[in-house]
Protein backbone atom coordinates (compact mmCIF):
# COMPACT_ATOMS: atom_id res chain seq x y z
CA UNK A 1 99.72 99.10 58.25
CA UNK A 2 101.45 97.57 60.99
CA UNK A 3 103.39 99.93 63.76
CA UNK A 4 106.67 98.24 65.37
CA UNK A 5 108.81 98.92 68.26
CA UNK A 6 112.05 97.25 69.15
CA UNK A 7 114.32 95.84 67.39
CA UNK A 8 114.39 92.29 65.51
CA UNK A 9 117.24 90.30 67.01
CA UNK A 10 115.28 86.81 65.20
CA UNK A 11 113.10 85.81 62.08
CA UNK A 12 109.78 85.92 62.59
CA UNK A 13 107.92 84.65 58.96
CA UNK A 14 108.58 86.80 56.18
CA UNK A 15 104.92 87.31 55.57
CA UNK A 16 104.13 87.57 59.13
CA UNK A 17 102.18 91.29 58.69
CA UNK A 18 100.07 89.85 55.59
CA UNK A 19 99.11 86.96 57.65
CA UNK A 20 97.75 88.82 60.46
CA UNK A 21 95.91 91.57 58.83
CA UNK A 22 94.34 89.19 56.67
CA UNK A 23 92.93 87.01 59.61
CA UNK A 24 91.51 90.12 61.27
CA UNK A 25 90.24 91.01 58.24
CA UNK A 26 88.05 88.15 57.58
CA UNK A 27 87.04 88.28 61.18
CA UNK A 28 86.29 91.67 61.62
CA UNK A 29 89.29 91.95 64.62
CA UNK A 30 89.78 95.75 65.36
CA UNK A 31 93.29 95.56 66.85
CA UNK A 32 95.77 93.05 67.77
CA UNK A 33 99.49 92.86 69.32
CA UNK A 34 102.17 90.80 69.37
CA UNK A 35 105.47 90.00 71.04
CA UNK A 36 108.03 87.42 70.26
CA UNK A 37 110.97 86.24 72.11
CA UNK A 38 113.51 84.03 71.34
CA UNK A 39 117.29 82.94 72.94
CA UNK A 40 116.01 85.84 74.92
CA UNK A 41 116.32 88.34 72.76
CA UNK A 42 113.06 90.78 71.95
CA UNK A 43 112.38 89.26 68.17
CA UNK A 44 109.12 91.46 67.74
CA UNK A 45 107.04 93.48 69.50
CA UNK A 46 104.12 95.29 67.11
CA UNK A 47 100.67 96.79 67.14
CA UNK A 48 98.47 96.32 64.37
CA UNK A 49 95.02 97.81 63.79
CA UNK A 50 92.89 100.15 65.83
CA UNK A 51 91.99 100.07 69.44
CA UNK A 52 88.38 101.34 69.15
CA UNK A 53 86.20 100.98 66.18
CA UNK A 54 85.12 103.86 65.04
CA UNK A 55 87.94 105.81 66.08
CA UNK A 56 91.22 106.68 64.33
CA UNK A 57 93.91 105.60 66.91
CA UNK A 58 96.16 103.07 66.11
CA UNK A 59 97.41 99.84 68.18
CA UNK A 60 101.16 100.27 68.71
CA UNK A 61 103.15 97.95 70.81
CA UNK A 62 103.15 100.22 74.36
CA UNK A 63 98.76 99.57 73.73
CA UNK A 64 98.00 97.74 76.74
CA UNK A 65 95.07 95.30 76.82
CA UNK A 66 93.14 93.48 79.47
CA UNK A 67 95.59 90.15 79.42
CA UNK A 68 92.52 87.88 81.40
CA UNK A 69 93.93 84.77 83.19
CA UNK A 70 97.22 84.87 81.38
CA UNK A 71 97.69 87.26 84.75
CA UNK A 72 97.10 84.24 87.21
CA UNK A 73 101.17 83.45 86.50
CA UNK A 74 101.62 86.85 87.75
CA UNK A 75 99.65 86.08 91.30
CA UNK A 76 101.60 82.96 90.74
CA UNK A 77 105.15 84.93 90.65
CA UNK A 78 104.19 87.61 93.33
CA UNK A 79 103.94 84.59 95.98
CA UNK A 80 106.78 83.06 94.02
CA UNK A 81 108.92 86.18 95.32
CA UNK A 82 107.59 85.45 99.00
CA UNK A 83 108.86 81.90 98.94
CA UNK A 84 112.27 83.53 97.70
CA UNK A 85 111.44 85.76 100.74
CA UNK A 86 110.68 82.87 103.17
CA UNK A 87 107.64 84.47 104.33
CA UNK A 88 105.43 81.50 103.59
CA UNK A 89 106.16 78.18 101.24
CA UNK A 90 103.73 76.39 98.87
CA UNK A 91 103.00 74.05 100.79
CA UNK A 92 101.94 75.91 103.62
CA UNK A 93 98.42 76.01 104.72
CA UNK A 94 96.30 78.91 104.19
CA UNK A 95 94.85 79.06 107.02
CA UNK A 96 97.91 79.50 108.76
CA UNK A 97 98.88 82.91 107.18
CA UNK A 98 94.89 84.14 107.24
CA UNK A 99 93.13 82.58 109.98
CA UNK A 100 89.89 84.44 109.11
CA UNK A 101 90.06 82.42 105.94
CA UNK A 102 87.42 79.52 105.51
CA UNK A 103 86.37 76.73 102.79
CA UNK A 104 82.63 74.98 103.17
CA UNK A 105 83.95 72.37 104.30
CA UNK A 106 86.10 72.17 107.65
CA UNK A 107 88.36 69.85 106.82
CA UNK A 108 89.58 71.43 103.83
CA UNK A 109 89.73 75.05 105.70
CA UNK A 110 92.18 72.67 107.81
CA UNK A 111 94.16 71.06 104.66
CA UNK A 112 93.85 73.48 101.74
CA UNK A 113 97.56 74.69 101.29
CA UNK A 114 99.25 77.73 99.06
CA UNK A 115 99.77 75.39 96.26
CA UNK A 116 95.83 74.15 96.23
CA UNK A 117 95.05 77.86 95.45
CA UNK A 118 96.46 77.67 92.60
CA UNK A 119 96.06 74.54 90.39
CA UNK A 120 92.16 74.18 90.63
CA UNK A 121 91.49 70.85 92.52
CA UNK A 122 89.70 72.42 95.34
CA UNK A 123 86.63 70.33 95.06
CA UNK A 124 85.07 73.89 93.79
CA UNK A 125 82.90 73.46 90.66
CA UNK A 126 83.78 75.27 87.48
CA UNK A 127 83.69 78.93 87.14
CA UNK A 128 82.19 78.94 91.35
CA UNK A 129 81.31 82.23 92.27
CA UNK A 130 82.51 84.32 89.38
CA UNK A 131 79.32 86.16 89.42
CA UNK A 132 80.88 88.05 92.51
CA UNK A 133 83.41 89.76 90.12
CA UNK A 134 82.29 89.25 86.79
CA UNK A 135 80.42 91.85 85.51
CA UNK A 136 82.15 94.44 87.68
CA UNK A 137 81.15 94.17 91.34
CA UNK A 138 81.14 96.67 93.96
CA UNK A 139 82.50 93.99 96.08
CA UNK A 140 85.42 94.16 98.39
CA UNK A 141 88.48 91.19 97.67
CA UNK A 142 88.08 90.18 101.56
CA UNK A 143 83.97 90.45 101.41
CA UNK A 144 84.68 87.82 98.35
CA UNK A 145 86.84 86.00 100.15
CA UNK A 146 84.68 85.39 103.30
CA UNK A 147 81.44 84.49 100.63
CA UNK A 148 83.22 81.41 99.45
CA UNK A 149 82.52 79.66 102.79
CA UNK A 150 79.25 79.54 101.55
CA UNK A 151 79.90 78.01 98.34
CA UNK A 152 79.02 74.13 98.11
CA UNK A 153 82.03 72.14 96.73
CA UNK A 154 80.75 69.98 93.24
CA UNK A 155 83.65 67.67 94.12
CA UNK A 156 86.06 65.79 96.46
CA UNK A 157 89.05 67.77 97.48
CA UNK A 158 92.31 66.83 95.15
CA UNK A 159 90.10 64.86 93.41
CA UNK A 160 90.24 66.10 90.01
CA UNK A 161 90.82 69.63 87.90
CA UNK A 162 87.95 72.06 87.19
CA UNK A 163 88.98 75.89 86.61
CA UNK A 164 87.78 78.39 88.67
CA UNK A 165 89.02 82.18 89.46
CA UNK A 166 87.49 82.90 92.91
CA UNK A 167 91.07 80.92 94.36
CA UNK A 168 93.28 83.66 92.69
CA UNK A 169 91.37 86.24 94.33
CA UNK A 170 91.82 83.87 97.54
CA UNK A 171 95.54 84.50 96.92
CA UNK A 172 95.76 87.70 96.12
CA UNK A 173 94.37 88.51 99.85
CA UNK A 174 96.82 85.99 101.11
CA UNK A 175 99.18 87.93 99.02
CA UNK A 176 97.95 91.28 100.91
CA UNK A 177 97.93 89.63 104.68
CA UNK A 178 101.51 88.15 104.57
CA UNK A 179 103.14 91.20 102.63
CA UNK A 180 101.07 93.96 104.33
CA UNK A 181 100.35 95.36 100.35
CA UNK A 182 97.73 94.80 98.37
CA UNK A 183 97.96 92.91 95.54
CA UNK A 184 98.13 95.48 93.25
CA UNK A 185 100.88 97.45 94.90
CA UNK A 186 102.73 94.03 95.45
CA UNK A 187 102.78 92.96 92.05
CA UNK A 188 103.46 96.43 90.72
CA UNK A 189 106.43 96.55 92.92
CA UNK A 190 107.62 93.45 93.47
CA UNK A 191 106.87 91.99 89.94
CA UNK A 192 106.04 94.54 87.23
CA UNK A 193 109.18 96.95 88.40
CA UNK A 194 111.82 94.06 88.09
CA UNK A 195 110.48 92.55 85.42
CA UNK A 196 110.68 96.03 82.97
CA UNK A 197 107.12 95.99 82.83
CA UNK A 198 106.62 99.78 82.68
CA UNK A 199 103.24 100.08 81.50
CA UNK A 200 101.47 97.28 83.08
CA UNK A 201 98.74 98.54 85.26
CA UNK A 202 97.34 96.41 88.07
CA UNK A 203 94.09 98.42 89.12
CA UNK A 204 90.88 99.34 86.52
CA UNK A 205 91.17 102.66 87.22
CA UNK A 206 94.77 103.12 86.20
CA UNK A 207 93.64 101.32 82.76
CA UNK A 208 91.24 103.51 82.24
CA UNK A 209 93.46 106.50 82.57
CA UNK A 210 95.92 105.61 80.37
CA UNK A 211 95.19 107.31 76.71
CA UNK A 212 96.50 104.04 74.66
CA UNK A 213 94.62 101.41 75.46
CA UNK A 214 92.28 99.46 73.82
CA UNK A 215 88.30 98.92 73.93
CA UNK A 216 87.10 95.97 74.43
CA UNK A 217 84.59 94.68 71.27
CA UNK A 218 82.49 91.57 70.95
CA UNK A 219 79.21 89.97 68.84
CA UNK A 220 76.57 90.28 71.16
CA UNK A 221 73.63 90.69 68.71
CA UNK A 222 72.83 87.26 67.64
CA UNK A 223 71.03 83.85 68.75
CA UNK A 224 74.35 83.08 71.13
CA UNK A 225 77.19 85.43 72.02
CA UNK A 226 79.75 85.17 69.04
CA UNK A 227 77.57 85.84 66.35
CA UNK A 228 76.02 89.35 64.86
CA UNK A 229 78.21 92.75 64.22
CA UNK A 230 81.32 93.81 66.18
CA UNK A 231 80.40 96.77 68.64
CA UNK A 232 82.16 98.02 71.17
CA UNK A 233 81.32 97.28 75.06
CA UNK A 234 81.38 98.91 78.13
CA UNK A 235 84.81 98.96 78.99
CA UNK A 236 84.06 99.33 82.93
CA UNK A 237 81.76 96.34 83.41
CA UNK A 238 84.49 93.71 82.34
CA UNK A 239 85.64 92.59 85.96
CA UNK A 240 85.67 93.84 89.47
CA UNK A 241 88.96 94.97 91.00
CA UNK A 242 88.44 92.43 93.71
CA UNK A 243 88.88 89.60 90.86
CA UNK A 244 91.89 90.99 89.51
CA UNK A 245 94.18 88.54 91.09
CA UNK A 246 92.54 85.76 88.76
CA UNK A 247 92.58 88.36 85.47
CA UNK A 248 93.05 92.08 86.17
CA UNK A 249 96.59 92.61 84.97
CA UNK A 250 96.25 95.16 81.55
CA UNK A 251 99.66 95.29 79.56
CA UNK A 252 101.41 95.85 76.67
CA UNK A 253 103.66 94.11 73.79
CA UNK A 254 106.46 94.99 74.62
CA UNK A 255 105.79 94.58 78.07
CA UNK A 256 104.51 90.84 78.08
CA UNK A 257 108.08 90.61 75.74
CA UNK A 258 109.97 91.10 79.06
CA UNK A 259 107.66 88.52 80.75
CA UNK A 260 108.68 86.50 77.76
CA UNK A 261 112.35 87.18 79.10
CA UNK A 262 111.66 86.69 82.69
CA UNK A 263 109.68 83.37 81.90
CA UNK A 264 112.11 81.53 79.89
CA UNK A 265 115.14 82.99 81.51
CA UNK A 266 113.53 81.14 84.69
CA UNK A 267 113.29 84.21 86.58
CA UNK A 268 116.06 86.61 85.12
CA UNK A 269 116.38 88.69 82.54
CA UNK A 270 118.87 91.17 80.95
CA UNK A 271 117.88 94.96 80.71
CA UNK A 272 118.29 97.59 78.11
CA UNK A 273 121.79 98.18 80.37
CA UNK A 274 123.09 94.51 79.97
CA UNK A 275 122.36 94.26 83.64
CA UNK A 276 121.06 91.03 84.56
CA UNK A 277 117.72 91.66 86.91
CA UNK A 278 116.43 88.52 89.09
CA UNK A 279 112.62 88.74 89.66
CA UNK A 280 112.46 85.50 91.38
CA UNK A 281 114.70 82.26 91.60
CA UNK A 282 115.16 79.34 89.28
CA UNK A 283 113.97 77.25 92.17
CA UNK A 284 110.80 78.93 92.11
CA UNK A 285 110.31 79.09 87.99
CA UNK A 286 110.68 75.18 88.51
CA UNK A 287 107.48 75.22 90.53
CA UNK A 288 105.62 76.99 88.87
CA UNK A 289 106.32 74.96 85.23
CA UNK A 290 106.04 72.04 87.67
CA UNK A 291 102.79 69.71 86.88
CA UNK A 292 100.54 69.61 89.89
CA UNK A 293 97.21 68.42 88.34
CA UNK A 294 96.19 66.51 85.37
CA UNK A 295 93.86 67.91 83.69
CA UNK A 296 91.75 66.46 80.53
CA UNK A 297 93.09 65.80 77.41
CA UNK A 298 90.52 67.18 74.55
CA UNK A 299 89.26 65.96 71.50
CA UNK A 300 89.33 68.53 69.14
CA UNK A 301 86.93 68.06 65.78
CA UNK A 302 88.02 67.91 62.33
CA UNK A 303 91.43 69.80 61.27
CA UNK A 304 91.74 70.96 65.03
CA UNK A 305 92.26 67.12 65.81
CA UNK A 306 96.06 67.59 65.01
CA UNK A 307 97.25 70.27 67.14
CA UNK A 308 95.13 67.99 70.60
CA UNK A 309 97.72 67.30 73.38
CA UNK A 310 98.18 63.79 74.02
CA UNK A 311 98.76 65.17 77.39
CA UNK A 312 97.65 67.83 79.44
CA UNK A 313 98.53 69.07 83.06
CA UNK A 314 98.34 72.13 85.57
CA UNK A 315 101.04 73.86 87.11
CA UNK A 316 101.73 77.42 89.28
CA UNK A 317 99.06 79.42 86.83
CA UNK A 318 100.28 77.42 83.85
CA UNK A 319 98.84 74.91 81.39
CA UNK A 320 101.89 72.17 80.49
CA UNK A 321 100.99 69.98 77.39
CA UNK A 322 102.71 68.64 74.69
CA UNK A 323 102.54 70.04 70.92
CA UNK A 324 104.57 67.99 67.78
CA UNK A 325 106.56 66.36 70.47
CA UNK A 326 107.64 68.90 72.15
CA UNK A 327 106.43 70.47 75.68
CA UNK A 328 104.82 74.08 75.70
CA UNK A 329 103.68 76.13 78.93
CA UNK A 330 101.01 78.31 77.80
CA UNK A 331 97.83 80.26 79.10
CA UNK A 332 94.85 81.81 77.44
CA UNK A 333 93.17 84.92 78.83
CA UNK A 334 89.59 86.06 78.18
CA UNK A 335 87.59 89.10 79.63
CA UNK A 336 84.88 90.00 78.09
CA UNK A 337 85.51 91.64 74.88
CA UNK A 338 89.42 90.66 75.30
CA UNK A 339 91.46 87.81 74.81
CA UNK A 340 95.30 87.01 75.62
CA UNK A 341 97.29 84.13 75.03
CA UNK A 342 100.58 83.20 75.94
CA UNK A 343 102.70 80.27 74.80
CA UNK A 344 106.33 79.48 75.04
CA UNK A 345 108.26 75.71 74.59
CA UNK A 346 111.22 76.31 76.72
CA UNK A 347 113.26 73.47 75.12
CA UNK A 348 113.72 75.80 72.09
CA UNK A 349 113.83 79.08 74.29
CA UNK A 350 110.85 81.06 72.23
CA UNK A 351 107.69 82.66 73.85
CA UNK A 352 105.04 84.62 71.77
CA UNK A 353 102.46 86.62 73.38
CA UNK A 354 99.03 87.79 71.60
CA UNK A 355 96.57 90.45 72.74
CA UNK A 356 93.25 91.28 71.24
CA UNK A 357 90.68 93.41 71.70
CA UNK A 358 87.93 91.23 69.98
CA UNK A 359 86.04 87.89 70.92
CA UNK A 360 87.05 86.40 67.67
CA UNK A 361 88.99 83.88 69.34
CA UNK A 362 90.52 82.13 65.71
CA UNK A 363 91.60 84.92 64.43
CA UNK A 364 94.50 85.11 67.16
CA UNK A 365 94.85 81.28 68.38
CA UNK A 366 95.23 80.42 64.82
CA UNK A 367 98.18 82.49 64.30
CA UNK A 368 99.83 81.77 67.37
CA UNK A 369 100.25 78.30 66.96
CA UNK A 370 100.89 79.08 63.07
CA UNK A 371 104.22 81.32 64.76
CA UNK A 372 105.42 78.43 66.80
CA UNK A 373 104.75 75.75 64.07
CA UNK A 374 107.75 78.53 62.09
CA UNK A 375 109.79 78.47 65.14
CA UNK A 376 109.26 74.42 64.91
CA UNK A 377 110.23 74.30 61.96
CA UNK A 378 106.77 72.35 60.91
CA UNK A 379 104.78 71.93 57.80
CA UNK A 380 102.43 75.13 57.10
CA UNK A 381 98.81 74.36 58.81
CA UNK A 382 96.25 77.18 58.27
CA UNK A 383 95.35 76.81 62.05
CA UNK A 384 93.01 79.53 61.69
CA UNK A 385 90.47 77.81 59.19
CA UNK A 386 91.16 75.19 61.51
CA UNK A 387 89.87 77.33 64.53
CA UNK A 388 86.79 78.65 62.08
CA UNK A 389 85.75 75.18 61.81
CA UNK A 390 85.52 74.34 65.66
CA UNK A 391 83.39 77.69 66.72
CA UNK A 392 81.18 77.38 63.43
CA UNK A 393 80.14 73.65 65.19
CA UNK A 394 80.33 75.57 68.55
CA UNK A 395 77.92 77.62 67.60
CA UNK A 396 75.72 75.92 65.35
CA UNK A 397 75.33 73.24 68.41
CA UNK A 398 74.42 76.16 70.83
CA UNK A 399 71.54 77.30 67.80
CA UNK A 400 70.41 73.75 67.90
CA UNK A 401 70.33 73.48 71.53
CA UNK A 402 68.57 76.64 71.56
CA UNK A 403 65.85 75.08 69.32
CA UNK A 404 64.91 72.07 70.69
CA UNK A 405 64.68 73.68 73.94
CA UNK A 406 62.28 75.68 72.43
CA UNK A 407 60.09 72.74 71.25
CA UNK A 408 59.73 71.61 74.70
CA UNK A 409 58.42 74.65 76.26
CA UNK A 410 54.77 74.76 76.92
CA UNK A 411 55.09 78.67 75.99
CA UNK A 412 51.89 81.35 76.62
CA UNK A 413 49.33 77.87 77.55
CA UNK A 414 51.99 77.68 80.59
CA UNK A 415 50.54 80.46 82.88
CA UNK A 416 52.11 82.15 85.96
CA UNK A 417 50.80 80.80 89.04
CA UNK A 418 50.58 83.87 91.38
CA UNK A 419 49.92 87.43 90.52
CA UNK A 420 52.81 89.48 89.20
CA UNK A 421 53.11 91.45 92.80
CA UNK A 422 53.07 88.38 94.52
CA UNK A 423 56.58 87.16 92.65
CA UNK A 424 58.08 90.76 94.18
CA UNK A 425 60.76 90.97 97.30
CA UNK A 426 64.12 90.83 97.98
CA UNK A 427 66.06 87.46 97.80
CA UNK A 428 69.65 86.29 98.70
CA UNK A 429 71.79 83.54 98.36
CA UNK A 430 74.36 82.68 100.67
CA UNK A 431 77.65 83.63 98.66
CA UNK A 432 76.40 86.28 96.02
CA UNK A 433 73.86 88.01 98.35
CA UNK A 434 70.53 90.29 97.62
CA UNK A 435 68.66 90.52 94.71
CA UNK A 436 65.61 92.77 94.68
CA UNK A 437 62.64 91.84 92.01
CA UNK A 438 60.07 94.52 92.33
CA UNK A 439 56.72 95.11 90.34
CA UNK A 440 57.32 98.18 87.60
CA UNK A 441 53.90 99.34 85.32
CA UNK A 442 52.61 96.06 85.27
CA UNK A 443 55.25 93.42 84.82
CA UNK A 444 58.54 92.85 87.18
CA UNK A 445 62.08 94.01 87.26
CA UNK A 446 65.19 92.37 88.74
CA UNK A 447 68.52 93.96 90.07
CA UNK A 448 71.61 92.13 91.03
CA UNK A 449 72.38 94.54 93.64
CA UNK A 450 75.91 93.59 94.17
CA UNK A 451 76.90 93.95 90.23
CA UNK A 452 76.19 97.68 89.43
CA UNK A 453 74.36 97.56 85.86
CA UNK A 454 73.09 94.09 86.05
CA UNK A 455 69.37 95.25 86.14
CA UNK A 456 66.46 94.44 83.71
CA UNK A 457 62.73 93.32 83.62
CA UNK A 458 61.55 89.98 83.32
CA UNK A 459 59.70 88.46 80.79
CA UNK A 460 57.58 85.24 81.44
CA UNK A 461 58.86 82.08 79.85
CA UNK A 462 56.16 79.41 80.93
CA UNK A 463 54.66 78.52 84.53
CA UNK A 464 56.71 80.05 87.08
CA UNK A 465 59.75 80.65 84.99
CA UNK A 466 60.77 84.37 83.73
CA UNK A 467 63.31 85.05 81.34
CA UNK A 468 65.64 88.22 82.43
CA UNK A 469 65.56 90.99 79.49
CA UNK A 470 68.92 92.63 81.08
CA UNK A 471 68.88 96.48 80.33
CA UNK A 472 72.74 95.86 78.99
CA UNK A 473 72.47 92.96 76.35
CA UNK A 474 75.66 91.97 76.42
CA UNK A 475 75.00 90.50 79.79
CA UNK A 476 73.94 86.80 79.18
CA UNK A 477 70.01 86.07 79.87
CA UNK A 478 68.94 84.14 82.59
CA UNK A 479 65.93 81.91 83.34
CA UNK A 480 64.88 82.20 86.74
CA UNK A 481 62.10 79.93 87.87
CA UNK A 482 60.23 80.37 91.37
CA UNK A 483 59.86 77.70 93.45
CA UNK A 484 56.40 77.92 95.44
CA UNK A 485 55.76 76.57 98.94
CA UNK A 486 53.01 74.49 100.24
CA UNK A 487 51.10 77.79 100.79
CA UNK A 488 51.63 79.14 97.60
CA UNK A 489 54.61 82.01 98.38
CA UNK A 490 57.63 81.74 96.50
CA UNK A 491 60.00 79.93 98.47
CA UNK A 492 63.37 80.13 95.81
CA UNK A 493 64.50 80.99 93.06
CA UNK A 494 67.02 78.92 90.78
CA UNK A 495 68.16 80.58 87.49
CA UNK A 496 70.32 79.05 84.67
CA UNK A 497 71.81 80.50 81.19
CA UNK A 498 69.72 80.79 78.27
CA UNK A 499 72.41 80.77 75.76
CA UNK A 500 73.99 76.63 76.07
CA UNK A 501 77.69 78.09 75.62
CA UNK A 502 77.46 80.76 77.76
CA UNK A 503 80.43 81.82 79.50
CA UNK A 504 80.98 79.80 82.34
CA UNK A 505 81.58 82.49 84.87
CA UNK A 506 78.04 83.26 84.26
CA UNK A 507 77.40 80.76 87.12
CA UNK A 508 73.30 81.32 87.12
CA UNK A 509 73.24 77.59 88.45
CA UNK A 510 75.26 77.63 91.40
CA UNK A 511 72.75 80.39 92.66
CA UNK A 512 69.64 79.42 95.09
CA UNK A 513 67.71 82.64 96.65
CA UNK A 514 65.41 82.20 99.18
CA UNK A 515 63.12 84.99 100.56
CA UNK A 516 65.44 87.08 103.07
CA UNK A 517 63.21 86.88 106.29
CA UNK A 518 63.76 83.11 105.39
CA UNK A 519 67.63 83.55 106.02
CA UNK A 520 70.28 81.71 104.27
């Protein structure tokens, strides 16, 4: 039974509860929320389901959730409100509000601008250095910060569009060094306050506090993440504070209804009072909607096909594409065992935000664009059997992947080259840091020390290669394979992701460890 708050100024579809239930039904979806806005008026806000399997509380629309990297337009707003400030402009270069701050690469240190932070065309490959905030990581934002010097660009600068998070965590310390705040207590202030976002939290531990929240749940137990019974997870290994910047933000349905407001009202909107209340200028709202990148257009499989943008760009923490003709600004947010997603097509002045506290990821994208195909006025699509369709190939290709790599394994005939002690020591790579692999009753276990909880043994895969057995299986597995030295000591380690559709902030590949009296 669904709970609602607010009051319906708008038609949502008649049916709208049945339609909803009956997805998480079939996907085994604890709780969801939504929020709809339209000719900004508050249409719906409303909780349905539980937030914790297992447990009797129900989702209700003041619930917050983890919203993922739908909160990269709020980074994208707080420095929106310091252009309206003229403390720095877009276009500025980093470097010249935080001259500590450095890229691998010299001459983009020199170039790399306020607007570059933002749009992912750093030259940065995808997902770079999300293992230093993803799982939670005792990290400091600055410490982060100064490790991406380290980090090898995969591409030219401006060259093309590859997402990455570790540049919203770049601006949420540039956000800190120009306002003298942190980024939590500027967007709290600055943002959240304005904007009538009341119980948004901006820090872990204030999520965590707050009785009505939801758990985070995912299928962990099968061949490849996505598959096997919904449990719930560890709510505090998600993501380090010193990531939040790129995902952090935890809110509410009726709260992301007044970023709704804010959003299409291009940087106003009108309170409970009537009072109109200016979070930042329609100057600014048109750079952040503006395109700045083009980024690829996909080609979805089967009944998906249909709803593929014909095209597809990047703006100020939002995605600007095209759907039945018409232009939509939209985001999707994922931590783990959470997902967001926010989509709006200003034109026709509607927004609808969705929060869920479930992998399941057709469950809510299917009704989301089934709600703005009602606000289009289009034909009925059952976008979630469409969605069903694209993960069962997603994962059935990641099975099959799985298997033939299998096949070409030598297996037990593949023996380990040195003694098990002799694999032992402490490692580090120039961005991430230390690892420590030590010998434990006979075999060998490793500890990311920088991630508290990422620990586990290692079991051998064939030759020099191990696969990590992590004492938390919801972590993704690893292979690590030791690289030997003319003189038979290990001289690295490289690692990459079991599972073929891993999440890509699992960035095992970016990663090269050398001994530590070696150096970096």
């Amino acid at each position: 039974m669904a709970m609602v708050a607010g009051t319906a100024t708008a038609a949502p579809p008649a049916d709208l509860d049945m339609r909803v239930e009956t997805a998480m039904r079939s996907h085994g979806v604890p709780g969801m929320a939504i929020a709809i806005v339209e000719d900004g008026k508050v249409s719906l806000t409303r909780g349905y389901g539980v937030r914790r399997l297992g447990s009797p509380e129900r989702v209700d629309a003041d619930t917050i959730f983890p919203t993922g990297s739908t909160g990269k337009a709020i980074t994208s707003a707080a420095l929106a409100v310091l252009v309206d400030d003229g403390k720095l402009g877009w276009d500025d270069k980093v470097i010249d509000h935080m001259p500590w701050f450095r890229m691998y690469d010299p001459w983009v240190t020199n170039e790399i601008t306020v607007r570059d932070l933002l749009v992912h065309r750093s030259g940065l490959g995808l997902g770079a250095g999300d293992l230093m905030f993803v799982p939670t990581s005792s990290r400091s934002r600055a410490d982060t910060v100064r490790a991406l010097r380290h980090i090898k660009p995969a591409t030219g600068f401006r060259s093309g569009y590859a997402y990455d998070n570790l540049l919203y965590a770049v601006a949420g310390q540039l956000i800190e060094e120009v306002s003298g705040q942190t980024w939590e207590v500027f967007v709290r202030e600055r943002v959240l306050k304005p904007a009538g976002m009341g119980s948004s939290v901006t820090e872990q531990s204030a999520r965590f506090a707050n009785p009505n929240r939801a758990w985070p749940h995912a299928r962990t137990g099968g061949r490849v993440r996505g598959m096997g019974e919904q449990a719930v997870l560890d709510e505090r290994r998600t993501l380090g504070d010193n990531g939040a910047p790129a995902g952090g933000l935890s809110s509410s349905a009726n709260d992301m209804a007044h970023w709704l407001q804010v959003q299409l009202g291009q940087g106003t909107w009108t309170n409970a009072a009537g009072e109109p209340i200016r979070v930042f200028s329609q100057a600014q709202s048109r750079q952040m909607w503006t395109p700045a990148v083009l980024t690829p257009t996909p080609t979805w499989p089967g009944k998906l096909a249909a709803a593929a943008p014909k095209f597809s760009a990047y703006a100020l923490g939002w995605n600007v594409r095209d759907y039945r003709g018409e232009k939509m600004i939209d985001h999707g947010g994922a931590i783990f065992g959470v997902l967001a997603y926010v989509v709006m097509v200003p034109e026709r002045n509607f927004g609808i935000a969705m929060l869920m506290n479930a992998e399941d990821m057709p469950a809510m994208r299917g009704v989301a664009l089934e709600l703005v195909d009602h606000y289009l006025g289009a034909p009925k699509t059952d976008w979630v059997a469409a969605f069903d369709e694209f993960m069962e190939l997603r994962f059935n290709g990641g099975i099959e992947a799985l298997d033939a790599a299998a096949k070409s394994r030598v297996g037990s005939t593949g023996k380990a080259s040195l003694a098990t002690a002799r694999y032992a020591g402490r490692y580090r790579d120039s961005w991430y840091g230390e690892i420590d692999i030590k010998q434990d009753k006979g075999g060998l276990r490793i500890d990311f020390t920088r991630t508290p909880g990422m620990v586990g043994r290692l079991e051998h895969a064939q030759h020099d290669t191990f696969r990590t057995v992590w004492d938390d299986p919801t972590i993704e597995p690893a292979y690590l394979t030791f690289g030997l030295s003319a003189e038979g000591k290990v001289d690295r380690i490289t690692l990459k992701s079991v599972s073929p559709i891993a999440d890509f902030s699992y960035d095992y590949q970016d990663l090269l460890f050398t001994p530590e009296d070696k150096g970096s």
